[in-house]
Protein backbone atom coordinates (compact mmCIF):
# COMPACT_ATOMS: atom_id res chain seq x y z
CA UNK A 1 390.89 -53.75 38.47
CA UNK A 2 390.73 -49.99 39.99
CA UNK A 3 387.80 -50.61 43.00
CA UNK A 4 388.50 -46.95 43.69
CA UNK A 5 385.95 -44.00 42.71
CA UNK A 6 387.82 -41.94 40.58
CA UNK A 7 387.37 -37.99 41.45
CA UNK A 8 385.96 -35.11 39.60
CA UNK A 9 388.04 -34.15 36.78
CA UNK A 10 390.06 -37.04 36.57
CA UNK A 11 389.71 -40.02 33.55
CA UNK A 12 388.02 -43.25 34.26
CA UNK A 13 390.92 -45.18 33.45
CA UNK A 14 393.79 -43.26 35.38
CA UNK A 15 394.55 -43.81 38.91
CA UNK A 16 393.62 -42.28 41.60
CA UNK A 17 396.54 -41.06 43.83
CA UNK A 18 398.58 -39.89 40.12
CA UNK A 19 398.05 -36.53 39.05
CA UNK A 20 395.58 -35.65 36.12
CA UNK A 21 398.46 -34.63 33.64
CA UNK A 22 400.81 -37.64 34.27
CA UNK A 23 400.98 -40.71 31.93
CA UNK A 24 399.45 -44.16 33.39
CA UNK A 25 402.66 -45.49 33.05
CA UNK A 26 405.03 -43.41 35.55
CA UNK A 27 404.97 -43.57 39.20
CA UNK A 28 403.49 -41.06 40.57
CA UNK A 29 405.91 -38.31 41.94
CA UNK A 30 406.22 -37.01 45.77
CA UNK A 31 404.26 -33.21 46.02
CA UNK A 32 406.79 -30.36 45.42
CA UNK A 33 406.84 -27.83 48.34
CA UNK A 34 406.46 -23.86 48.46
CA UNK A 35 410.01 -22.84 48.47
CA UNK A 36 410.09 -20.66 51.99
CA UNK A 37 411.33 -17.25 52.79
CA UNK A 38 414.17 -16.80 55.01
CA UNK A 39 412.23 -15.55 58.00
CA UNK A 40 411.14 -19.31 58.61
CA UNK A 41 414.35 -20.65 57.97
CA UNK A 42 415.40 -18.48 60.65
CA UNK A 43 412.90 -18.88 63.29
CA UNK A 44 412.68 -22.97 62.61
CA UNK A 45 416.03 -23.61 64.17
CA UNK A 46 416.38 -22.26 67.64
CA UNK A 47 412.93 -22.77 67.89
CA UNK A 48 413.07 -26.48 67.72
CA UNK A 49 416.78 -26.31 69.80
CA UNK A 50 414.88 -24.48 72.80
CA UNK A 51 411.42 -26.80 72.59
CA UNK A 52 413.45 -29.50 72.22
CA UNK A 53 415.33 -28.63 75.60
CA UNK A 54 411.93 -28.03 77.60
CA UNK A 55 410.07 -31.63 76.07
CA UNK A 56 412.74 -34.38 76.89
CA UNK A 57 412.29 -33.77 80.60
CA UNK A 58 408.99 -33.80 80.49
CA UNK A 59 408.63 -37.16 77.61
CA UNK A 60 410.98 -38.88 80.48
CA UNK A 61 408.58 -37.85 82.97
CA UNK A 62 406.10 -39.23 81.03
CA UNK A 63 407.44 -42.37 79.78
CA UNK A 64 408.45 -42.86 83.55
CA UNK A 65 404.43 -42.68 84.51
CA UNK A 66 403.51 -44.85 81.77
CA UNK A 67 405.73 -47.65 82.91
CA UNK A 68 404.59 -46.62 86.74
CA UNK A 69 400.97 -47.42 85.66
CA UNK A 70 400.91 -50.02 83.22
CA UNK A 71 403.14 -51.68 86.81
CA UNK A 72 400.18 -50.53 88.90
CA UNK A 73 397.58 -51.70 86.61
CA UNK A 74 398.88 -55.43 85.99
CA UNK A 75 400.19 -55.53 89.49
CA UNK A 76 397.55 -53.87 91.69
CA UNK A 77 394.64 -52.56 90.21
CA UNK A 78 393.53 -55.65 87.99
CA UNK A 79 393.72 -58.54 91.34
CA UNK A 80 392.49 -55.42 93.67
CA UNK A 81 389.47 -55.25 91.09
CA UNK A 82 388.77 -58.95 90.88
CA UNK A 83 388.98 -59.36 94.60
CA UNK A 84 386.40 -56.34 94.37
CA UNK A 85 384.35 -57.98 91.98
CA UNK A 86 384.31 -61.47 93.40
CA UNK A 87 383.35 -59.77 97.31
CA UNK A 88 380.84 -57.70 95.38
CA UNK A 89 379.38 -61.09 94.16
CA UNK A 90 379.63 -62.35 97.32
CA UNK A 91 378.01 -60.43 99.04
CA UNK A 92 375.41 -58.71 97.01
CA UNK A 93 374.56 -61.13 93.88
CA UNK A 94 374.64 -64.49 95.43
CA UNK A 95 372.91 -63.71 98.52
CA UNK A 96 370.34 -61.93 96.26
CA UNK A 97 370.30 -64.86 93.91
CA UNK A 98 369.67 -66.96 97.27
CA UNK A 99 366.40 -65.11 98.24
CA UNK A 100 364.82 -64.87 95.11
CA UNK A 101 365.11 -68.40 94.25
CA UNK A 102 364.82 -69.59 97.67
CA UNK A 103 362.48 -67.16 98.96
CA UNK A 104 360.81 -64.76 96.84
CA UNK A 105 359.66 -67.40 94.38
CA UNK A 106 358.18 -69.75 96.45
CA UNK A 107 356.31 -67.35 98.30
CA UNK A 108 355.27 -65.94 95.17
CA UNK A 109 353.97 -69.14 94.38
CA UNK A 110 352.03 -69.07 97.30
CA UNK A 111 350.63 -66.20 97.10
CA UNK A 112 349.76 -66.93 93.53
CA UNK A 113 348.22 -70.37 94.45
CA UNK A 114 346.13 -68.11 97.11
CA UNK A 115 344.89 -64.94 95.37
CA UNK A 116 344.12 -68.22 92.52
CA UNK A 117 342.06 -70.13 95.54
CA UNK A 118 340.51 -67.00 97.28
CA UNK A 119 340.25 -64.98 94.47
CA UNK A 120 339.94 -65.79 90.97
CA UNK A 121 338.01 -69.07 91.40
CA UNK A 122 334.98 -67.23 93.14
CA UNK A 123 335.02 -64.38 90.85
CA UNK A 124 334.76 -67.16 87.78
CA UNK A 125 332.12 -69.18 89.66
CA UNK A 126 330.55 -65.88 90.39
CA UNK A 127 330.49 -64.73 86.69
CA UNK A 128 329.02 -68.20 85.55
CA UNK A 129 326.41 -68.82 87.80
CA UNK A 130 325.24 -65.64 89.06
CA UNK A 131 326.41 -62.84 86.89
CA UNK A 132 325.45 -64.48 83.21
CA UNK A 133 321.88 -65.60 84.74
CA UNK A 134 321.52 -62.38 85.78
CA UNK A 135 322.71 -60.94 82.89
CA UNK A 136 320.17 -63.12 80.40
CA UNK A 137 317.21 -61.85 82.25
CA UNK A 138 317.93 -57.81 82.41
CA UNK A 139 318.70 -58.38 78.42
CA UNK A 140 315.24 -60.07 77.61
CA UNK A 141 313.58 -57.57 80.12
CA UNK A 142 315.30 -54.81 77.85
CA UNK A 143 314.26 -56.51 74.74
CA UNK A 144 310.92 -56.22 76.28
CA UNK A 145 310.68 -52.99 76.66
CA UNK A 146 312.41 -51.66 73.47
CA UNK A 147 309.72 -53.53 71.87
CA UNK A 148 307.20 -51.82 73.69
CA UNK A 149 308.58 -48.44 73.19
CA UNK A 150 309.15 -49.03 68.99
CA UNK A 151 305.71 -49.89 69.29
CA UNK A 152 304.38 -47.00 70.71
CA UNK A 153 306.70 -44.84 68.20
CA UNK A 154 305.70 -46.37 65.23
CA UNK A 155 301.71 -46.60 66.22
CA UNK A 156 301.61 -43.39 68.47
CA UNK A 157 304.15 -40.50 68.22
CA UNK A 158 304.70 -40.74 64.57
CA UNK A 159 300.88 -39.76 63.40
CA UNK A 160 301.52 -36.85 65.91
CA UNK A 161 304.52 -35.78 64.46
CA UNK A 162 303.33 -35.91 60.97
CA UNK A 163 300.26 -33.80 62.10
CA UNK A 164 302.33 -31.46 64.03
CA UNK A 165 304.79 -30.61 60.98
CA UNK A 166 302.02 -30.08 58.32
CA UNK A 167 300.24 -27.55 61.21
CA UNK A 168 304.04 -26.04 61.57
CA UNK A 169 304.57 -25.76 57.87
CA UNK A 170 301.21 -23.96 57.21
CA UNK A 171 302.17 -21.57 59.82
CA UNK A 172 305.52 -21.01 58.46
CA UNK A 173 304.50 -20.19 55.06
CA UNK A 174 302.14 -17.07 56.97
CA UNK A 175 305.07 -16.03 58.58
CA UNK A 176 307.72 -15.91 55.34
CA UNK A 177 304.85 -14.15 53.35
CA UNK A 178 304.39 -11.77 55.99
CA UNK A 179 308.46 -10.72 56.43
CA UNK A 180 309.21 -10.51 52.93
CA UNK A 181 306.40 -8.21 52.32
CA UNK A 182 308.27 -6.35 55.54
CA UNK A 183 311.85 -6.62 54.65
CA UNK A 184 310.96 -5.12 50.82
CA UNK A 185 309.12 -2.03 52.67
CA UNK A 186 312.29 -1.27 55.04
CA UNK A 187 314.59 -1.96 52.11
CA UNK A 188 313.14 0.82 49.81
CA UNK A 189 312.71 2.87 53.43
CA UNK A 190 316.82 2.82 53.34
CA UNK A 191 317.76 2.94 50.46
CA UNK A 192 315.87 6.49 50.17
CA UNK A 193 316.55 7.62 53.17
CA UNK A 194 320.35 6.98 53.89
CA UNK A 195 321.91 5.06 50.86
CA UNK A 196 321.29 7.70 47.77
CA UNK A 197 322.26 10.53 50.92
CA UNK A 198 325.62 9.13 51.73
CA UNK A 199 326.48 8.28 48.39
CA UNK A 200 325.84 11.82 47.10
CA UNK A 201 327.91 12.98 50.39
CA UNK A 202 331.12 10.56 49.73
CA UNK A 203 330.93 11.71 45.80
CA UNK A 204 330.96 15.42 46.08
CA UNK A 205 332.22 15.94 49.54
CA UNK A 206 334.80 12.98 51.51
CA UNK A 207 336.22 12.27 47.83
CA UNK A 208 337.89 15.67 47.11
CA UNK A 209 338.81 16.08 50.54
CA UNK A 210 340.47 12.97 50.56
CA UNK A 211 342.72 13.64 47.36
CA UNK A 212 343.77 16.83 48.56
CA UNK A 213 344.79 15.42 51.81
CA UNK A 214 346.60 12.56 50.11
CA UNK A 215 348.65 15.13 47.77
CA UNK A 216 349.74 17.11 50.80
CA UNK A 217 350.78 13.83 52.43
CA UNK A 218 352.84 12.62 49.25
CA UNK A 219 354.59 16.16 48.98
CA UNK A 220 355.75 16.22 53.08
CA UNK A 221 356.56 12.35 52.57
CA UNK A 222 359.33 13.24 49.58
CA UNK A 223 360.35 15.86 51.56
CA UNK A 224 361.33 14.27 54.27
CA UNK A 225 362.88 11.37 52.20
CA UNK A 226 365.28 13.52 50.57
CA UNK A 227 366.31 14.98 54.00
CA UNK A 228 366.69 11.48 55.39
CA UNK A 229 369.11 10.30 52.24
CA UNK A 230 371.01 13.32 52.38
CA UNK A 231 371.66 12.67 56.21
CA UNK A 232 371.87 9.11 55.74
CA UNK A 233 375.06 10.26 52.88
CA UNK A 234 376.67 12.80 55.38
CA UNK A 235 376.70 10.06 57.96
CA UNK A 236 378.33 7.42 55.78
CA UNK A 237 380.95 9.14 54.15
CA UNK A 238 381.59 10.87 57.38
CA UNK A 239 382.09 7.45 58.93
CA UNK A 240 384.39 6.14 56.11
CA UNK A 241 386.45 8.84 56.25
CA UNK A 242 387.08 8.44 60.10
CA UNK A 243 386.41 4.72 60.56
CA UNK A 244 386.42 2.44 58.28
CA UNK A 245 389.43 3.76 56.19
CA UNK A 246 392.05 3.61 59.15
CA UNK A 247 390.45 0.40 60.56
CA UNK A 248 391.26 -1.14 56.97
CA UNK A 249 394.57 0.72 56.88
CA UNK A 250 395.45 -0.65 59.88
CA UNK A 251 394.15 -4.46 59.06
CA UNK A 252 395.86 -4.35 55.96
CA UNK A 253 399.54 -3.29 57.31
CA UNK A 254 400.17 -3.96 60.57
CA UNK A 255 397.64 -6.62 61.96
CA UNK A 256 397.62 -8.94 58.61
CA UNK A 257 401.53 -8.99 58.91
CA UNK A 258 401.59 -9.41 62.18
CA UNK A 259 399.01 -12.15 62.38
CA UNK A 260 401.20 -14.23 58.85
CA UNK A 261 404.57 -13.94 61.56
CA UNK A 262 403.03 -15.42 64.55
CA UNK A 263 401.10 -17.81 62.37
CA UNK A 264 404.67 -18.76 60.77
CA UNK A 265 405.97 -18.93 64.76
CA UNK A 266 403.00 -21.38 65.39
CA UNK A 267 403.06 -23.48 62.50
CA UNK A 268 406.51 -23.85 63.53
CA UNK A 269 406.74 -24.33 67.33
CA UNK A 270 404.21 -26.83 66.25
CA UNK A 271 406.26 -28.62 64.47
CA UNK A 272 409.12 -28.09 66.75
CA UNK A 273 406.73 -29.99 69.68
CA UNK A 274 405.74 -32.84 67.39
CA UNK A 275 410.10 -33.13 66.16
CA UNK A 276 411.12 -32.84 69.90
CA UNK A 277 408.24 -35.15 71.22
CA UNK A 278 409.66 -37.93 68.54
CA UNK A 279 413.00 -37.21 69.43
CA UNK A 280 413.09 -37.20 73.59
CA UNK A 281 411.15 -40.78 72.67
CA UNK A 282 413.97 -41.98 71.47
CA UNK A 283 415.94 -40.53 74.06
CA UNK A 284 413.66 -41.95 76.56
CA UNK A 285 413.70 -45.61 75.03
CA UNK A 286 417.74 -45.41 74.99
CA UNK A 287 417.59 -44.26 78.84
CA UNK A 288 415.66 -46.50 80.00
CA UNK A 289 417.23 -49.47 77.79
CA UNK A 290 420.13 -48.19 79.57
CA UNK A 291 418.83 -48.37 82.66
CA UNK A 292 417.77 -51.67 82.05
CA UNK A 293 420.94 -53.28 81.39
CA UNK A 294 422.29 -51.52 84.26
CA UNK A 295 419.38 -53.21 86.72
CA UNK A 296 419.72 -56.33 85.07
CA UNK A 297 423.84 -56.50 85.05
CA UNK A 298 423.87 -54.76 88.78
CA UNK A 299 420.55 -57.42 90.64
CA UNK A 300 419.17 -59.61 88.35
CA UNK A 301 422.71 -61.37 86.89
CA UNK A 302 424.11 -61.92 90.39
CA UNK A 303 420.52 -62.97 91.62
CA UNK A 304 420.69 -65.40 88.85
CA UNK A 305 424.05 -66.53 88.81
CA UNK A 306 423.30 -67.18 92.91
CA UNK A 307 419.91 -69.26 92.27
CA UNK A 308 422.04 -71.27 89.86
CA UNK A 309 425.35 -71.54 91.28
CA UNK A 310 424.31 -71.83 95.45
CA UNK A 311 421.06 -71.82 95.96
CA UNK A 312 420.25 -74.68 93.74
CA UNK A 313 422.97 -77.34 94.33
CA UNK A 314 422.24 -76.49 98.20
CA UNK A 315 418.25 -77.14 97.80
CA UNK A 316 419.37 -80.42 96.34
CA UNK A 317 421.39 -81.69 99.41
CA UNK A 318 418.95 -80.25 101.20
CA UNK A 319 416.35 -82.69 99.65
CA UNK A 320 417.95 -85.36 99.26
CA UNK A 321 419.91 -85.36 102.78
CA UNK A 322 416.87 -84.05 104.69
CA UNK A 323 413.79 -84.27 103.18
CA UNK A 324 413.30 -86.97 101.72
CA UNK A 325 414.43 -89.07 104.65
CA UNK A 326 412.26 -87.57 106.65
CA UNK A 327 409.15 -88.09 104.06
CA UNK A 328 409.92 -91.67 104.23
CA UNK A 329 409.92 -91.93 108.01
CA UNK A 330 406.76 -89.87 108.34
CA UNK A 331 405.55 -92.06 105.97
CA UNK A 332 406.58 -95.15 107.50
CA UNK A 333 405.11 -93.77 111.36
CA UNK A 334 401.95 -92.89 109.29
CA UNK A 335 401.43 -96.64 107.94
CA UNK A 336 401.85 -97.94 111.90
CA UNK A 337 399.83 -95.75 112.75
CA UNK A 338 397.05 -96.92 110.47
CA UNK A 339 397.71 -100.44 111.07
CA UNK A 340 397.61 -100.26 114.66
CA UNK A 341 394.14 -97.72 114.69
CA UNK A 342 392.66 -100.61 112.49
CA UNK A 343 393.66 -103.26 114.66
CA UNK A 344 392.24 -101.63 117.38
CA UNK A 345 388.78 -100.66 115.92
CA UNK A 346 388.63 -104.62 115.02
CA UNK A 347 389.38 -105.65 118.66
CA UNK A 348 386.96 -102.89 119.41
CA UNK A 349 384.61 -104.40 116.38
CA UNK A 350 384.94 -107.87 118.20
CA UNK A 351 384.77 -106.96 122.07
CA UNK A 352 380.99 -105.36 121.02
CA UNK A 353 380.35 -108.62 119.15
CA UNK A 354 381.04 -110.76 122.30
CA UNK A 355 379.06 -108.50 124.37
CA UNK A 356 376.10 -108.25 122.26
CA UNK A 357 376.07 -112.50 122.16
CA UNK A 358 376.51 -112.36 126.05
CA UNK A 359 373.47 -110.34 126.60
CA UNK A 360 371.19 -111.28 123.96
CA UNK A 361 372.62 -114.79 122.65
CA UNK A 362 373.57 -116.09 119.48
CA UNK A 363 371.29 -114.64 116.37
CA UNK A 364 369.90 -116.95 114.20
CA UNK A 365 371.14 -118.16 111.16
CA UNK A 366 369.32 -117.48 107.50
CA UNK A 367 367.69 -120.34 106.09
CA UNK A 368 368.89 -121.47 102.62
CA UNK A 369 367.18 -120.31 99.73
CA UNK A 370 366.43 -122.71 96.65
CA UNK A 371 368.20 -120.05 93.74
CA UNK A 372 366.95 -120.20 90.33
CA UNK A 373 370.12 -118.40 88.96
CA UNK A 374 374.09 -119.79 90.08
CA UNK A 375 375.61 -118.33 92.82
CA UNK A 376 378.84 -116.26 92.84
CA UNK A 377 380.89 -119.36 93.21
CA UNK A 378 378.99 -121.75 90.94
CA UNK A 379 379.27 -121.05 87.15
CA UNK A 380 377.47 -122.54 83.84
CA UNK A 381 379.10 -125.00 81.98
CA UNK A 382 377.72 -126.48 78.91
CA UNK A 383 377.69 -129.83 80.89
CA UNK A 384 375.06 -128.50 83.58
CA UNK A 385 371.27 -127.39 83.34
CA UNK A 386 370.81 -124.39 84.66
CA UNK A 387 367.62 -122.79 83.88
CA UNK A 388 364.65 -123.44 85.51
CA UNK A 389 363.25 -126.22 83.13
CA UNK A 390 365.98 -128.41 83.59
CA UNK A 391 367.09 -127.82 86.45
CA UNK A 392 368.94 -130.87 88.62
């Protein structure tokens, strides 16, 4: 099953890395490339000679600081950084984690338990016993009073505001009857006197002005538009001619071919760097395998062969001649040692015992004690009573 989307303009049912005009059936071929001109065949080889020249120095240079740090990183950097984290611990988070737990939170606690005591518990006492009584009573004197007020609303102020309005509403009506028969007297006043004027003025006077002005307007408006485009087409073919054309002369055959070489000398010192950088790898790997062997053959073989061959066979006479002779005599001294420093703390033990019984006498002896249960020594047997019922 094909999980892949297949792209636009390709079947359903063909892959999707094989071309669009290749049977299901044959594998897919490798992309043909351009054929290229003998300028780049030219240019790619001393190219990637000379960059190949200036990289390996400077891969082995590399490679050489890579190994340098990776060294300083296992070797240095990583215990330096634990030792810095585990001081940093020491002493910033632990002796922080010792006052807050030891210090901040009880005391917070306290003060908690205090502002709780001082604080909060008269406030609540406060609020039930004074505040709420208090309370009650302003909100049933308020009650009160609203009362008292609707009352006086509904039996007082309301018959004088209905009174009031009917009083306003006759006086209104006066007033409308009198303006209207005002406003229709100044209306007929204006409309004689400065509407039917100006009217016959903007007809037969502003209107004909107005046109001609307008015509003489249009008229020096065209004229100055065709001035303005034939200007406008002096100035552009003017700058064609002395501009544009040599700027796309000059684009077209000397900075486009230029810019296609050094884009050809780009692509391929490109190239060249990413050839040469693969190639003074190699280089570098076979040096420093090379060097290597040499290290190990010229200090770690004879180092080796020196552990093995003297050093160890040595170590063992060493430990078997010296050592562990002397671990059994140390041993031995430490055991008489012991023996005697016991022997002397129980002489000690028994010199403060006789003392003690010189100057205070003999202590008395513990009664014996009727035991319900066997001692230590004595154990059941299915031929003794033991329990406390039948008990001998």
């Amino acid at each position: 099953m094909d999980l892949e989307k297949p792209r636009a303009g390709q079947p359903a049912g063909q892959p999707a890395g094989q071309p669009a005009g290749q049977p299901a059936g044959q594998p897919a071929q490798p992309p043909v490339r351009a054929p290229e001109g003998c300028l780049v065949v030219a240019i790619r080889l001393p190219v990637r000679i000379v960059v190949l020249v200036l990289v390996v120095p400077v891969r082995m240079v590399w490679d050489a600081l890579v190994v340098v740090g990776r060294l300083l990183r296992d070797a240095v950097l990583r215990p330096l950084g634990r030792a810095l984290l585990w001081l940093g611990k020491a002493l910033f988070v632990w002796p922080l984690i010792g006052l807050w737990r030891y210090a901040v939170v009880p005391v917070g606690r306290a003060l908690g338990w205090l502002v709780k005591v001082l604080l909060v518990v008269p406030v609540v006492w406060s609020y039930r016993y004074v505040l709420t009584p208090v309370g009650h009573g302003i909100a049933w004197l308020a009650r009160g009073i609203g009362a008292g007020l609707a009352w006086v609303y509904a039996r007082v102020l309301t018959p004088l505001g209905l009174a009031g309005r009917w009083l306003l509403r006759g006086i209104g009506a006066v007033l409308a009857a009198v303006g209207v028969g005002a406003y229709t007297v100044v209306a007929w006043l204006v409309r004689h006197l400065v509407v039917v004027p100006a009217g016959w003025v903007h007809r037969w006077i502003l209107a004909p002005v107005g046109r001609a002005i307008a015509w003489c307007a249009r008229g020096v408006w065209r004229l100055a538009a065709l001035l303005v485009t034939g200007i406008g087409l002096v100035l552009y073919w003017t700058a064609r001619i002395l501009v544009v054309l040599p700027v796309l002369a000059l684009w077209r055959w000397v900075l486009a071919p230029v810019g296609r070489f050094l884009a050809v000398v780009a692509r391929e010192v490109g190239e060249a760097l990413g050839h040469a950088w693969r190639i003074a790898g190699r280089i570098s790997r076979a040096v420093g395998r090379f060097l290597g062997t040499l290290f190990r053959w010229i200090f770690v073989e004879p180092v080796r062969w020196a552990y093995r061959t003297v050093l160890t066979p040595v170590g063992h006479v060493v430990r078997d001649a010296v050592l562990r002779p002397a671990a059994r005599a140390a041993r031995s001294v430490g055991r008489a040692t012991r023996q005697t420093l016991a022997a002397a703390r129980e002489t000690a033990r028994q010199a403060r015992a006789d003392v003690r019984r010189m100057l205070f006498g003999a202590s008395r002896e513990r009664e014996a004690v009727g035991r319900r249960e066997p001692s230590g020594a004595e154990t059941r047997t299915l031929g003794r009573s033991t329990t406390a019922l039948t008990k001998d």
